[in-house]
C-alpha atoms as a PDB file:
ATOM      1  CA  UNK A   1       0.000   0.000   0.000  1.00  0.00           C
ATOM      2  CA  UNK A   2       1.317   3.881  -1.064  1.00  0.00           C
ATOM      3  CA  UNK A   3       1.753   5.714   1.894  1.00  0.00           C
ATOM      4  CA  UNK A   4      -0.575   8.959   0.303  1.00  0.00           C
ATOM      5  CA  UNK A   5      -3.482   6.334   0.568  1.00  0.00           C
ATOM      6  CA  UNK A   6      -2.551   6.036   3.862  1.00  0.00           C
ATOM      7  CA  UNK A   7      -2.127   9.453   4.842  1.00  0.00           C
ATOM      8  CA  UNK A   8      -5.717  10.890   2.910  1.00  0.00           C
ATOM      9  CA  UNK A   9      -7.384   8.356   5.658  1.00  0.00           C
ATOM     10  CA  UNK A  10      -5.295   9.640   8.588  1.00  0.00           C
ATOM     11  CA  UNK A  11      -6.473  12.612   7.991  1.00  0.00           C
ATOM     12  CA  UNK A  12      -9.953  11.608   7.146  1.00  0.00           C
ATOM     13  CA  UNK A  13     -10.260  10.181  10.385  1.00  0.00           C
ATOM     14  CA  UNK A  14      -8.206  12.761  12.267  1.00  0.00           C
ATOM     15  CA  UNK A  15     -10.982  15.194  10.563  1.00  0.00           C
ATOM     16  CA  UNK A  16     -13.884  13.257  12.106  1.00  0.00           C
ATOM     17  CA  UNK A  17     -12.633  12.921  14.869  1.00  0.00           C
ATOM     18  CA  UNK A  18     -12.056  16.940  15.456  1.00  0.00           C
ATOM     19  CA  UNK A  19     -15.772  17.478  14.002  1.00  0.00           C
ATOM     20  CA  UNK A  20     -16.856  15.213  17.063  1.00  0.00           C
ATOM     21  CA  UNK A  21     -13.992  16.104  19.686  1.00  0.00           C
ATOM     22  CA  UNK A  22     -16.775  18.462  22.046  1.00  0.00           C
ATOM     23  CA  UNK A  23     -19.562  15.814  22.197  1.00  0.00           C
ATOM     24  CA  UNK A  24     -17.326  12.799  22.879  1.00  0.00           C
ATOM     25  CA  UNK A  25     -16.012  14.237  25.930  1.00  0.00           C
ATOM     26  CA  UNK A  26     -19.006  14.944  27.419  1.00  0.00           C
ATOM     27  CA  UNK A  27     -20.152  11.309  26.661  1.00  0.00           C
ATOM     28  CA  UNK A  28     -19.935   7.952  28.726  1.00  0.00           C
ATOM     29  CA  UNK A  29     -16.478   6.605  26.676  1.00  0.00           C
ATOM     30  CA  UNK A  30     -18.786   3.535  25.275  1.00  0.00           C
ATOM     31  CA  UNK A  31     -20.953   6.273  24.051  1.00  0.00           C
ATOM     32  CA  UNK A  32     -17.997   7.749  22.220  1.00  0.00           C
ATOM     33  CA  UNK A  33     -16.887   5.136  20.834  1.00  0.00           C
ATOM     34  CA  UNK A  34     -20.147   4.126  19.134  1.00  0.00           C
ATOM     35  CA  UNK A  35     -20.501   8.156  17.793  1.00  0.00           C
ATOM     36  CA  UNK A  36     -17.297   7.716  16.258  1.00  0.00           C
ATOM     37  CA  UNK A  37     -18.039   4.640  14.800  1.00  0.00           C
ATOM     38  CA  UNK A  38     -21.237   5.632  12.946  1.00  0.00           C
ATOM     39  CA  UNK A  39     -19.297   8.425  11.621  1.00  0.00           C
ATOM     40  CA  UNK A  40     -16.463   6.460  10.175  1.00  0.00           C
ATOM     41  CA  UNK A  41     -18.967   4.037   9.152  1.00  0.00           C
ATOM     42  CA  UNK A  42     -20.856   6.658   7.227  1.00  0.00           C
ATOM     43  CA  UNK A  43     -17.496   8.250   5.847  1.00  0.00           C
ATOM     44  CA  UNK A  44     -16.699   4.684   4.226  1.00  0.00           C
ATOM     45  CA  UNK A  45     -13.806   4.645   6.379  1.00  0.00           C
ATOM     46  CA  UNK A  46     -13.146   1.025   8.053  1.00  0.00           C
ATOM     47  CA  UNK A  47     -11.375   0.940  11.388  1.00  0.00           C
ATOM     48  CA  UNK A  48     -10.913  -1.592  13.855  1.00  0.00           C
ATOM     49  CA  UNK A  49     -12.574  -2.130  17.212  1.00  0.00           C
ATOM     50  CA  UNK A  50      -9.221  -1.610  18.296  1.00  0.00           C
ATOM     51  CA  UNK A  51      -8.236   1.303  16.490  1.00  0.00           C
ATOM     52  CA  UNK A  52     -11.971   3.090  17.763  1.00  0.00           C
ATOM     53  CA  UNK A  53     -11.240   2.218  21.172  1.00  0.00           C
ATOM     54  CA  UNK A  54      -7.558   3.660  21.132  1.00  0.00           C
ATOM     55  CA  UNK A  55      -8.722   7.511  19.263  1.00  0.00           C
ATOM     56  CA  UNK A  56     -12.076   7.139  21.622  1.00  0.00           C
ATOM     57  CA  UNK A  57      -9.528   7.079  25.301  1.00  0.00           C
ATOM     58  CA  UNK A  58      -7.202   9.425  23.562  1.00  0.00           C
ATOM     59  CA  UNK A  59      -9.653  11.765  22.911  1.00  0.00           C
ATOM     60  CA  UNK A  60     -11.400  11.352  26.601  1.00  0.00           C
ATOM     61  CA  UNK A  61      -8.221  12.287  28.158  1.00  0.00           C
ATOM     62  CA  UNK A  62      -7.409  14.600  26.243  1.00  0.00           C
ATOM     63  CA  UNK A  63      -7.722  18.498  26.585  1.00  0.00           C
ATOM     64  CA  UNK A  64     -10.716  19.670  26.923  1.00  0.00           C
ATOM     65  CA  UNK A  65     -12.544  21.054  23.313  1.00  0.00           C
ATOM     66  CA  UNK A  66     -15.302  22.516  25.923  1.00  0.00           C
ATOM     67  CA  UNK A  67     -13.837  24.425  28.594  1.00  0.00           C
END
């Protein structure tokens, strides 16, 4: 695999992810998880459970979009 296809869904997800940044960290983490999940899911953008789980914590301990 070419690393630009890799990159375009990096960002892709790194996009969504920013879009729902606010609303995940006021929701329960299994919540979050399933949020971002639709929207990759919608975006045509497959990611493992793994993968959701990992940007779902990092984004639950991370600083605060709402303060």
């Amino acid at each position: 695999m070419d690393g630009s296809m890799e990159a375009g869904r990096g960002e892709k997800i790194a996009g969504i992810v920013e879009q729902l940044r606010a609303d995940m960290q006021l929701l329960p983490l299994e919540d979050s998880e399933r949020a971002l999940r639709q929207r990759l899911d919608d975006a045509g953008i497959v990611v493992s459970d793994a993968e959701i789980s990992r940007i779902a914590a990092d984004v639950q301990s991370g600083p605060s979009a709402v303060d």
